[in-house]
C-alpha atoms as a PDB file:
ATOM      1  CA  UNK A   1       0.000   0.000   0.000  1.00  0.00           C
ATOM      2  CA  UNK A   2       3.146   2.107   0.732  1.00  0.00           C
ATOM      3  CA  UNK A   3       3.808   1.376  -3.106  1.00  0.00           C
ATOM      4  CA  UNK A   4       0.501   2.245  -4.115  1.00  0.00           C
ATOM      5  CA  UNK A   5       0.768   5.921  -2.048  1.00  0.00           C
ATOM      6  CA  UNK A   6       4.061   6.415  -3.753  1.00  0.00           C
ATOM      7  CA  UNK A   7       3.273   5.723  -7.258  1.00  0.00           C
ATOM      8  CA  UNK A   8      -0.002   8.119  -6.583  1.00  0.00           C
ATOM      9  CA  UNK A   9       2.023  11.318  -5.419  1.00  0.00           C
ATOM     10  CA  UNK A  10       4.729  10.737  -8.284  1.00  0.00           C
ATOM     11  CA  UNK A  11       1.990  11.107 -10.656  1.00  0.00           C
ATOM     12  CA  UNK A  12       0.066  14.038  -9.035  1.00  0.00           C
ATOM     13  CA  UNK A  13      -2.855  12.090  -8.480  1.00  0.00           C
ATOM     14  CA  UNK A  14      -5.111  13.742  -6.457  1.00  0.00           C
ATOM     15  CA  UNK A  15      -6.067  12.447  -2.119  1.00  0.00           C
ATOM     16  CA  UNK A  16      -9.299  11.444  -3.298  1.00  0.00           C
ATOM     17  CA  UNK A  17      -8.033   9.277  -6.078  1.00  0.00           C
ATOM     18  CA  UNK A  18      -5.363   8.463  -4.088  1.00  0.00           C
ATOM     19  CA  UNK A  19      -7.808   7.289  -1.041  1.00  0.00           C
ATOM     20  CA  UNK A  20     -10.007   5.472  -3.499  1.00  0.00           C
ATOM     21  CA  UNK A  21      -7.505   3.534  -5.355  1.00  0.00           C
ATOM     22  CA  UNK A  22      -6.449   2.590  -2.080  1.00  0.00           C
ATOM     23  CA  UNK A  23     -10.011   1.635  -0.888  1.00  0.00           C
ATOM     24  CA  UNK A  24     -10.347  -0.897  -4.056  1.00  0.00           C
ATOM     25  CA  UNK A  25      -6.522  -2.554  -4.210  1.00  0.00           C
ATOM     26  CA  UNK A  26      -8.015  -4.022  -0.426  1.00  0.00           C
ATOM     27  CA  UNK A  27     -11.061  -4.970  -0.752  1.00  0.00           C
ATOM     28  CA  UNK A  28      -9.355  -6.717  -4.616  1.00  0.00           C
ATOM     29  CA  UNK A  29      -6.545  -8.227  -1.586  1.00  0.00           C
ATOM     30  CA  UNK A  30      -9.472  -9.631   0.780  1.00  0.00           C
ATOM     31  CA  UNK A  31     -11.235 -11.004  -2.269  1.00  0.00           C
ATOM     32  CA  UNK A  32      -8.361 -13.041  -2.723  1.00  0.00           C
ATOM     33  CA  UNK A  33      -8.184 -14.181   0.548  1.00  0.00           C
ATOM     34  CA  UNK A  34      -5.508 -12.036   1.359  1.00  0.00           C
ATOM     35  CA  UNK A  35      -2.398 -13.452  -1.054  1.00  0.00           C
ATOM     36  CA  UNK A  36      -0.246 -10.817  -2.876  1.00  0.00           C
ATOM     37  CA  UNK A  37      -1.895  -9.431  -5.930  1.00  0.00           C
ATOM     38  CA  UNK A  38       1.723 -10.363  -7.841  1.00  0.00           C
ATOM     39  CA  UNK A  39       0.559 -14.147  -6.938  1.00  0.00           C
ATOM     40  CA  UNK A  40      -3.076 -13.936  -8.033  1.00  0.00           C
ATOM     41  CA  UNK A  41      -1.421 -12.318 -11.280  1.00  0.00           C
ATOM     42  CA  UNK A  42      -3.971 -10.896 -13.818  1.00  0.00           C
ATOM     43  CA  UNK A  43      -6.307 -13.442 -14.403  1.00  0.00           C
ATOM     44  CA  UNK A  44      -7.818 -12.409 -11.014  1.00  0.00           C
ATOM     45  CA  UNK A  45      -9.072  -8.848 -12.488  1.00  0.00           C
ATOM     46  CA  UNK A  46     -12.318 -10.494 -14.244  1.00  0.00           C
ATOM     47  CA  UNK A  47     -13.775 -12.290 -11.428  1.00  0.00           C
ATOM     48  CA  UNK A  48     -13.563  -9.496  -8.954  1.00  0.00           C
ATOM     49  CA  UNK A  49     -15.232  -6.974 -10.972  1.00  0.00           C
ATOM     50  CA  UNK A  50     -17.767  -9.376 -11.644  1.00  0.00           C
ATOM     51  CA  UNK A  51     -18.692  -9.917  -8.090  1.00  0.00           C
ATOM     52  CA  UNK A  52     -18.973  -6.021  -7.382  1.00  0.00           C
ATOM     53  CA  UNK A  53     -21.644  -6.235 -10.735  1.00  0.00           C
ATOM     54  CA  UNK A  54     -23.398  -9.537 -10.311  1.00  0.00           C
ATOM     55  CA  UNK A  55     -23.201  -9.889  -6.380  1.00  0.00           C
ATOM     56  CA  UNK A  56     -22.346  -6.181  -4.786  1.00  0.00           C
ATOM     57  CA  UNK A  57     -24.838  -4.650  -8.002  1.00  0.00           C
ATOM     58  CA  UNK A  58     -22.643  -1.570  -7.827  1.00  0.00           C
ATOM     59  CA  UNK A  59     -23.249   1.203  -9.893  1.00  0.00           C
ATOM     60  CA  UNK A  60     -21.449   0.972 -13.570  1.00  0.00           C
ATOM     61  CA  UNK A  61     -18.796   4.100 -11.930  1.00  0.00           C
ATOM     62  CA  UNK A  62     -18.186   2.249  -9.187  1.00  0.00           C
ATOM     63  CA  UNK A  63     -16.875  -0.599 -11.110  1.00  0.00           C
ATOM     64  CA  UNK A  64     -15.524   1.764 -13.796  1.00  0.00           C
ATOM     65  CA  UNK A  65     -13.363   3.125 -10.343  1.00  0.00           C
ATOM     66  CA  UNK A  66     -12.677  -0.481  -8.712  1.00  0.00           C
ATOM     67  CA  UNK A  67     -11.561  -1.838 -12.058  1.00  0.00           C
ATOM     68  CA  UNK A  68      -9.751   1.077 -12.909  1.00  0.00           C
ATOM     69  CA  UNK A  69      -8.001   1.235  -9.354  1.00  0.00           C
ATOM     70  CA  UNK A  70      -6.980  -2.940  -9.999  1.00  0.00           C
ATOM     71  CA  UNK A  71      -5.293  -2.046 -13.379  1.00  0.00           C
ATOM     72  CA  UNK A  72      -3.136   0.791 -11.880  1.00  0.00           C
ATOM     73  CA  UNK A  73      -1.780  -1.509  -9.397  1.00  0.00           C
ATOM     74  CA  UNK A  74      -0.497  -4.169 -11.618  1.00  0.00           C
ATOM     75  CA  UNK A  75       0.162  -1.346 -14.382  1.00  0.00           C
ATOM     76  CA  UNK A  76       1.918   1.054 -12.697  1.00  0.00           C
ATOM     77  CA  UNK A  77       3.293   0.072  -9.519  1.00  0.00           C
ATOM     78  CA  UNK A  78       3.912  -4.031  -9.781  1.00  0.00           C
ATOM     79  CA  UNK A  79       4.725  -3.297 -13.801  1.00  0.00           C
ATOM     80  CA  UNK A  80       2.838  -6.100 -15.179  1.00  0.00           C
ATOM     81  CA  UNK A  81       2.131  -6.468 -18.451  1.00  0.00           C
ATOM     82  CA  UNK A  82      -1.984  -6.867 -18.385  1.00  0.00           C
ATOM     83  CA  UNK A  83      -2.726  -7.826 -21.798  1.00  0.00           C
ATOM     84  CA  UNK A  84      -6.287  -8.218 -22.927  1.00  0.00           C
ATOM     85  CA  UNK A  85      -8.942  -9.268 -19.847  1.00  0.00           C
ATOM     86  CA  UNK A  86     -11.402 -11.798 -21.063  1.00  0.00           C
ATOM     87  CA  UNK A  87     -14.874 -12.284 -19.349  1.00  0.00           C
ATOM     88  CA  UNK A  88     -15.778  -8.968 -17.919  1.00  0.00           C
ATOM     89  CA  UNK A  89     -18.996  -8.175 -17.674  1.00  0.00           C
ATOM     90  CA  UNK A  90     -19.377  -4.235 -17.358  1.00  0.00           C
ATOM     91  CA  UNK A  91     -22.293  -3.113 -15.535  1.00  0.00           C
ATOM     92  CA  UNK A  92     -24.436  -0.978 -17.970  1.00  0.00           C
ATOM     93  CA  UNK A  93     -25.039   2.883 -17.700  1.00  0.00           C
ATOM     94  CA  UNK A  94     -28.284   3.922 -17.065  1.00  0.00           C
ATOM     95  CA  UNK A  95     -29.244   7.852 -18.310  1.00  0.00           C
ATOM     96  CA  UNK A  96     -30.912   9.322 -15.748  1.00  0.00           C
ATOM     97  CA  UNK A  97     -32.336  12.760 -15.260  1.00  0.00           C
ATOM     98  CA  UNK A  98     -30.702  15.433 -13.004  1.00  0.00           C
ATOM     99  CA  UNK A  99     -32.111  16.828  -9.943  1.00  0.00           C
ATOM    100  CA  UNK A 100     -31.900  20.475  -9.971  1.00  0.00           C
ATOM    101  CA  UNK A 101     -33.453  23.142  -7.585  1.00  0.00           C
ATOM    102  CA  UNK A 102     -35.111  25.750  -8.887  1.00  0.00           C
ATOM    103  CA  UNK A 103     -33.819  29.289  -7.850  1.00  0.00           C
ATOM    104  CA  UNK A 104     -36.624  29.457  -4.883  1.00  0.00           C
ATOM    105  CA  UNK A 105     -35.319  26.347  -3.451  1.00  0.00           C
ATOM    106  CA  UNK A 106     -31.665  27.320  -3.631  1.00  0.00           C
ATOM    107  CA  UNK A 107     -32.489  31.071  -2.140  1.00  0.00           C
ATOM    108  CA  UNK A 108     -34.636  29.328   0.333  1.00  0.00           C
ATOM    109  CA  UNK A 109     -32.103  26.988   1.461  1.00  0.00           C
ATOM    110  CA  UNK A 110     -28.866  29.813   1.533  1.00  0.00           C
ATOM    111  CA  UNK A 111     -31.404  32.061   3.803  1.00  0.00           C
ATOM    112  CA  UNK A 112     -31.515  29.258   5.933  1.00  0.00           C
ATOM    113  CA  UNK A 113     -28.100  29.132   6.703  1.00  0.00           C
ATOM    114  CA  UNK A 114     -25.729  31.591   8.441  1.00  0.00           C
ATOM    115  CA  UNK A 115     -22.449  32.365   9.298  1.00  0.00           C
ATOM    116  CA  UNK A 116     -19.251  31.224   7.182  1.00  0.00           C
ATOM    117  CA  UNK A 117     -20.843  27.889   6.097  1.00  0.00           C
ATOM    118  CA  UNK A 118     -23.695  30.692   4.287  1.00  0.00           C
ATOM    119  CA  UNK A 119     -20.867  32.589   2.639  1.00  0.00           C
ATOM    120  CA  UNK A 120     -19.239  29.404   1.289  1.00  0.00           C
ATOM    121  CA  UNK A 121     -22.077  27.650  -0.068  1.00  0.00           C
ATOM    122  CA  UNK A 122     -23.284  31.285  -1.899  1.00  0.00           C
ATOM    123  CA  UNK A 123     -19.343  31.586  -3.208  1.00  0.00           C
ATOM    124  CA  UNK A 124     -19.996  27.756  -4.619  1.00  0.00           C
ATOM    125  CA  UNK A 125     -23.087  28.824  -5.985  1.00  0.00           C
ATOM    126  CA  UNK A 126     -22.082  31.533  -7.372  1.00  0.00           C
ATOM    127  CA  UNK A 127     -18.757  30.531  -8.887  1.00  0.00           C
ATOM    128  CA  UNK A 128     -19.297  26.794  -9.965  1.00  0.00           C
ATOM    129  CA  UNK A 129     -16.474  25.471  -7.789  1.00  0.00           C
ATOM    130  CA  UNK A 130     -16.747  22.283  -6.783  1.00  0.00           C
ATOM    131  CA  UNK A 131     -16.848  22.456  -2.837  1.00  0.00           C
ATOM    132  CA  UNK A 132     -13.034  20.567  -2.688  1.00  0.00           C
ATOM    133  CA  UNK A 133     -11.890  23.554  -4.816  1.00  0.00           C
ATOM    134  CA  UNK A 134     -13.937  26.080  -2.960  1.00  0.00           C
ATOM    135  CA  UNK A 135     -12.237  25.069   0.791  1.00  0.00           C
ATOM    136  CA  UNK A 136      -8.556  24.604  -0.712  1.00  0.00           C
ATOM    137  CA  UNK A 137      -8.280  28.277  -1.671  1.00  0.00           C
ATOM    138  CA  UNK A 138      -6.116  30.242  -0.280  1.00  0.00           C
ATOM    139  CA  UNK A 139      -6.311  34.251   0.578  1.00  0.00           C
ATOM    140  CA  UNK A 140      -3.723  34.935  -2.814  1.00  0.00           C
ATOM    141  CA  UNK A 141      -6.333  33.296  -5.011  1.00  0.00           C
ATOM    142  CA  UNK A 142      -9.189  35.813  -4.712  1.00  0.00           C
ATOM    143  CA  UNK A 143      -8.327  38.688  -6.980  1.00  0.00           C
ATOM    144  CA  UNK A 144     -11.339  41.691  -5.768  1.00  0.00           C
ATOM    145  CA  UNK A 145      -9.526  43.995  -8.447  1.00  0.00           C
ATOM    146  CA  UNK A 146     -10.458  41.533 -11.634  1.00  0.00           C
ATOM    147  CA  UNK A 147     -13.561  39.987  -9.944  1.00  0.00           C
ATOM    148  CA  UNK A 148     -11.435  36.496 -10.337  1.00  0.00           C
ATOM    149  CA  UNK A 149     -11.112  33.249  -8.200  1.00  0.00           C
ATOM    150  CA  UNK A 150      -8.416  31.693  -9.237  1.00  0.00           C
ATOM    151  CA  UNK A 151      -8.645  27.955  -8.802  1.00  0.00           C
ATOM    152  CA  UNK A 152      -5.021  26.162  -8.299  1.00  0.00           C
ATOM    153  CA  UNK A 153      -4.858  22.605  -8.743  1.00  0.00           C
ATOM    154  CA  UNK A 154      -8.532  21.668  -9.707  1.00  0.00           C
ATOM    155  CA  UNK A 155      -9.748  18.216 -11.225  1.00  0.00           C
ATOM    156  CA  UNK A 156      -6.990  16.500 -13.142  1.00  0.00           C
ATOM    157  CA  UNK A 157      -4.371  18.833 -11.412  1.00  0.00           C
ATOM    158  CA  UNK A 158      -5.294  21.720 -13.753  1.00  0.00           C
ATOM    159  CA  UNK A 159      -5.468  25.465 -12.989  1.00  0.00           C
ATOM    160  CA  UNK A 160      -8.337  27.696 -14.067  1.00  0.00           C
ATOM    161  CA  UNK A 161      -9.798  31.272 -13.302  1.00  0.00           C
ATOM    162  CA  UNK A 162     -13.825  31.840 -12.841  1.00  0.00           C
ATOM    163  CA  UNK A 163     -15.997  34.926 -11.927  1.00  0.00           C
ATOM    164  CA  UNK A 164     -16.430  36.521  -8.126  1.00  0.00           C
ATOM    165  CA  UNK A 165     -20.070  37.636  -7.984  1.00  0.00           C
ATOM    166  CA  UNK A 166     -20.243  41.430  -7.266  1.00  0.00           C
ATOM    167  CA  UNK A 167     -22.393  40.400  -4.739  1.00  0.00           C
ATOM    168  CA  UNK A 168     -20.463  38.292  -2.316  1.00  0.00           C
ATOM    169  CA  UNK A 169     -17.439  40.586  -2.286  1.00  0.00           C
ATOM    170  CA  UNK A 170     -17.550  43.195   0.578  1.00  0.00           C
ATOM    171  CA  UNK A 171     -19.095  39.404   2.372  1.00  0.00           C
ATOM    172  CA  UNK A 172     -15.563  38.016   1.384  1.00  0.00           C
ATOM    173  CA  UNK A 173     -13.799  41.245   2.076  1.00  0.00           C
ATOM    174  CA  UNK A 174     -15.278  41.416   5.822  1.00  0.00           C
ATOM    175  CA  UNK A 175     -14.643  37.393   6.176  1.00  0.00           C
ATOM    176  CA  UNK A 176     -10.938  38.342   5.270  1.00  0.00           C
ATOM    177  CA  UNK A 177     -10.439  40.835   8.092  1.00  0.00           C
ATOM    178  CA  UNK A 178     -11.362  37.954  10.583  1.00  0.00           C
ATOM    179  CA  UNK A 179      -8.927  35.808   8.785  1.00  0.00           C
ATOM    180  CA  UNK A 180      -6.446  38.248   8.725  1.00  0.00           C
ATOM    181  CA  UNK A 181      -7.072  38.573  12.505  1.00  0.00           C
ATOM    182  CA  UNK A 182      -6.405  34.766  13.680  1.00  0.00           C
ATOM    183  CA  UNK A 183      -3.562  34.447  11.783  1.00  0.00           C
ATOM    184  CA  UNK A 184      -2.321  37.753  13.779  1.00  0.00           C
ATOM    185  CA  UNK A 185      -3.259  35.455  16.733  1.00  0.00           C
ATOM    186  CA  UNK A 186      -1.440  32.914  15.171  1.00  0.00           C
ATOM    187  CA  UNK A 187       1.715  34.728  14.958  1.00  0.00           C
ATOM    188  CA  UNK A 188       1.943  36.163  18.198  1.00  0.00           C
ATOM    189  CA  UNK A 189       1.653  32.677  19.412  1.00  0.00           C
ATOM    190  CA  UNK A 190       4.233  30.897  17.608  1.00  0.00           C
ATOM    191  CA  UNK A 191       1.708  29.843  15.007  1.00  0.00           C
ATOM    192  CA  UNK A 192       0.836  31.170  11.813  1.00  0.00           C
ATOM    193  CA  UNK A 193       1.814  28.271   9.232  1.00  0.00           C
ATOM    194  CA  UNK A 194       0.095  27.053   6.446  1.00  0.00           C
ATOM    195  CA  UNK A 195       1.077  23.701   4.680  1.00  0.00           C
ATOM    196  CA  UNK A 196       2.697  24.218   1.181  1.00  0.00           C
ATOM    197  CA  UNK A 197       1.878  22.190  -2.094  1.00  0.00           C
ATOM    198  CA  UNK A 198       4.937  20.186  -3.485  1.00  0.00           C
ATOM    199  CA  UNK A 199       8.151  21.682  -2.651  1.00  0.00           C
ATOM    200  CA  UNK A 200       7.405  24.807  -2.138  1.00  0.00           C
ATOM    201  CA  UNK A 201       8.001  24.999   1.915  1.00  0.00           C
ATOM    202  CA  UNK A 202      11.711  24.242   0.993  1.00  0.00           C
ATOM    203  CA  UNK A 203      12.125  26.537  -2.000  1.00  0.00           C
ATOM    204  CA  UNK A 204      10.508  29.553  -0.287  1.00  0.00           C
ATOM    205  CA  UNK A 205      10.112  28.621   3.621  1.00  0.00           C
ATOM    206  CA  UNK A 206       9.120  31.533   5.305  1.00  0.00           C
ATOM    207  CA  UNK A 207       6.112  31.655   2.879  1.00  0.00           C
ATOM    208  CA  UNK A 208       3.516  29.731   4.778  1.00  0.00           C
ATOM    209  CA  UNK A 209       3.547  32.688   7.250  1.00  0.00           C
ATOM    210  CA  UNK A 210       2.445  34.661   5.111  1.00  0.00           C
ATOM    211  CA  UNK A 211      -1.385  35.910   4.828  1.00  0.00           C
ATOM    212  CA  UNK A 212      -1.441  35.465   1.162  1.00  0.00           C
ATOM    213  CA  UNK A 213      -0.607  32.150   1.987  1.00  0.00           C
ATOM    214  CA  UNK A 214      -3.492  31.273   4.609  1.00  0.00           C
ATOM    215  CA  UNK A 215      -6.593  29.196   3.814  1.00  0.00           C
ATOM    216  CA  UNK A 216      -9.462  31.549   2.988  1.00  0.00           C
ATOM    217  CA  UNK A 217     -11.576  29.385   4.950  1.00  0.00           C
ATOM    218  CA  UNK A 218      -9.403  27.921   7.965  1.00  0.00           C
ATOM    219  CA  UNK A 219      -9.756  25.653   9.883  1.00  0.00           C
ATOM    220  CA  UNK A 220     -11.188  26.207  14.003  1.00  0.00           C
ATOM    221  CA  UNK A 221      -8.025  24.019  15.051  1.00  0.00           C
ATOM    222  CA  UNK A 222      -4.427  23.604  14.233  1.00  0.00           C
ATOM    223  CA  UNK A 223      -2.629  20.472  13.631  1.00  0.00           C
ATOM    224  CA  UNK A 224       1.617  19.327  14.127  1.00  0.00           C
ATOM    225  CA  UNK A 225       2.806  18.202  11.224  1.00  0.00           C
ATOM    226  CA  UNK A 226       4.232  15.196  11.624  1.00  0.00           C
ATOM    227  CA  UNK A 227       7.573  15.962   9.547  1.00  0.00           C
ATOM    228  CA  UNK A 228       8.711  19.458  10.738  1.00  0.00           C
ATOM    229  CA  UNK A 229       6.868  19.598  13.594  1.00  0.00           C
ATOM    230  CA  UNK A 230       5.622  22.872  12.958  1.00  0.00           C
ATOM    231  CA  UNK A 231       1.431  23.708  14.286  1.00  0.00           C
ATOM    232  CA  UNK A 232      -0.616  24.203  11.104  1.00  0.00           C
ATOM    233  CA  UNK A 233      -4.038  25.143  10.413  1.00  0.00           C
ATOM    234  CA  UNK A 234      -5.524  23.612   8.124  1.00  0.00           C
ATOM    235  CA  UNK A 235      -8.815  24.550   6.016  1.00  0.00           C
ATOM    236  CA  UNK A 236     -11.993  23.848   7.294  1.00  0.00           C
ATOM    237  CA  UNK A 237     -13.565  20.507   6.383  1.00  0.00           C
ATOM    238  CA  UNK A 238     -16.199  20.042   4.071  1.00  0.00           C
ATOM    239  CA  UNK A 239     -18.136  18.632   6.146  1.00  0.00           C
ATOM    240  CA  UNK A 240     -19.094  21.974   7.995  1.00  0.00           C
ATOM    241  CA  UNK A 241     -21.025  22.640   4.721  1.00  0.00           C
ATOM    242  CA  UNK A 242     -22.688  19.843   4.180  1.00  0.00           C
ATOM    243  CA  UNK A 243     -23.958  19.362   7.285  1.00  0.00           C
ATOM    244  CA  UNK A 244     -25.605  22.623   7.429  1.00  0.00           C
ATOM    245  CA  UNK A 245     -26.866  22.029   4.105  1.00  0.00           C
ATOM    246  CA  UNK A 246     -28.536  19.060   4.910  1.00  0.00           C
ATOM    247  CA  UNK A 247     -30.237  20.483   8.296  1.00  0.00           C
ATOM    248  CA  UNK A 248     -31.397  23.503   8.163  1.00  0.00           C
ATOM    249  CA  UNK A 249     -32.978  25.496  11.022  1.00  0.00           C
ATOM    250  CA  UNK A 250     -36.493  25.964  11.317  1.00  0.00           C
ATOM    251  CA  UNK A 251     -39.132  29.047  13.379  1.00  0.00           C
ATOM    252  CA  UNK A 252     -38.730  26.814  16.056  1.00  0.00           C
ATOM    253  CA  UNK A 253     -35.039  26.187  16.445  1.00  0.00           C
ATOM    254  CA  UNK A 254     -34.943  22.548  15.674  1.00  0.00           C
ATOM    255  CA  UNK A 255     -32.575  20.865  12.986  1.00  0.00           C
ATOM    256  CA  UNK A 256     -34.771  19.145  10.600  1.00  0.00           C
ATOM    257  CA  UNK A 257     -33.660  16.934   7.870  1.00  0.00           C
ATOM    258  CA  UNK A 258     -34.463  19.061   4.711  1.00  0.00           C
ATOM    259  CA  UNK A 259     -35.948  17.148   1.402  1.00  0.00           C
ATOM    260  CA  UNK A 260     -35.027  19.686  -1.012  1.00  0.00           C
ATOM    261  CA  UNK A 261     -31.355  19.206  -0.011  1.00  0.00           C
ATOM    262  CA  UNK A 262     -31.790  15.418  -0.371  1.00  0.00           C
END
């Protein structure tokens, strides 16, 4: 699995895909009963995603993602040539309509919410980001000049720039002052850093101090790193969000389950 990490990072896969591929080279090791995937060799591709169609009944992207997890490991970190599989039986895609809210339900549903977790879900709204991209930005990437997020490092490691709406700026521009603030706390503390992509802490390290550097949407705690030692904070986890999307307050100050959000 070490391998597997390794392999990942040297070809800028992303955590997610990383965490997945993961995922799917285990449960392809348990379905084996546990020998080495170099043992089972590639004949044992076929039968295990046929058991997550015929006996799991996954969805035709989660085998597309198990089966495509399976052929990286024997492709690019054991090195095996794979050949041509025989026998698969690919689950078939079904078209499907979209749910989409209507503009009611979406202003219904940001009204409901409040507070940082508001601002974020009306910047994702309002930009397109996907919420991954929206909590990974940092303070440098929101350009109030140009009206421009810039988005570093999106899906498939690729860099693009989308609208601000007018709207939400003096919002971001007052959220940035209380940024701006904790990592003042930070600093006066001993704190203040902010981890780096790639090699950047070594090339420029007294840049993670920096505000420009910051998360635009931090994190409530800091973490050691566990190779310099140094107390980071983080970005706040998606989760915040999501949560808040899914329950939203009612006139009577209970958390109810909400069914447009569903």
């Amino acid at each position: 699995m070490d391998q597997v990490s390794a392999v990942c990072r040297r070809r800028h896969l992303s955590r997610r895909t990383e965490a997945a591929y993961r995922f799917w080279i285990r449960q392809y090791i348990r379905f084996h009963q546990r020998r080495h995937p170099r043992e089972v060799g590639t004949p044992g591709i076929a039968p295990f995603v046929n058991y997550l169609a015929t006996q799991r009944q996954v969805a035709a992207s989660t085998q597309s993602q198990a089966r495509n997890a399976v052929l990286f490991l024997y492709r690019d970190v054991l090195e095996l040539d794979i050949g041509r599989l025989q026998g698969l039986r690919r689950v078939q895609r079904i078209s499907r309509l979209p749910v989409v809210l209507t503009i009611d339900e979406v202003r219904h549903i940001l009204a409901a919410m409040d507070g940082t977790p508001r601002l974020i879900a009306e910047m994702l709204y309002g930009t397109g980001l996907r919420i991954t991209e929206g909590m990974t930005l940092r303070v440098k990437d929101v350009d109030f000049r140009s009206g421009t997020i810039h988005v570093r490092c999106g899906k498939g490691g690729k860099d693009r720039t989308t609208l601000l709406p007018a709207r939400l700026a003096q919002a971001l521009q007052q959220h940035l002052l209380r940024v701006a603030a904790l990592h003042k706390w930070d600093l006066a503390h001993g704190r203040g850093f902010a981890p780096l992509p790639g090699a950047l802490d070594r090339k420029y390290p007294y840049a993670s101090r920096s505000l420009s550097w910051q998360f635009l949407f931090p994190s409530k705690v800091v973490r050691p790193c566990p190779a310099t030692g140094r107390i980071l904070r983080w970005h706040a986890s998606e989760t915040t969000v999501q949560k808040m999307f899914k329950n939203r307050p009612h006139g009577d100050g209970e958390q109810r389950h909400c069914p447009v959000a569903a």
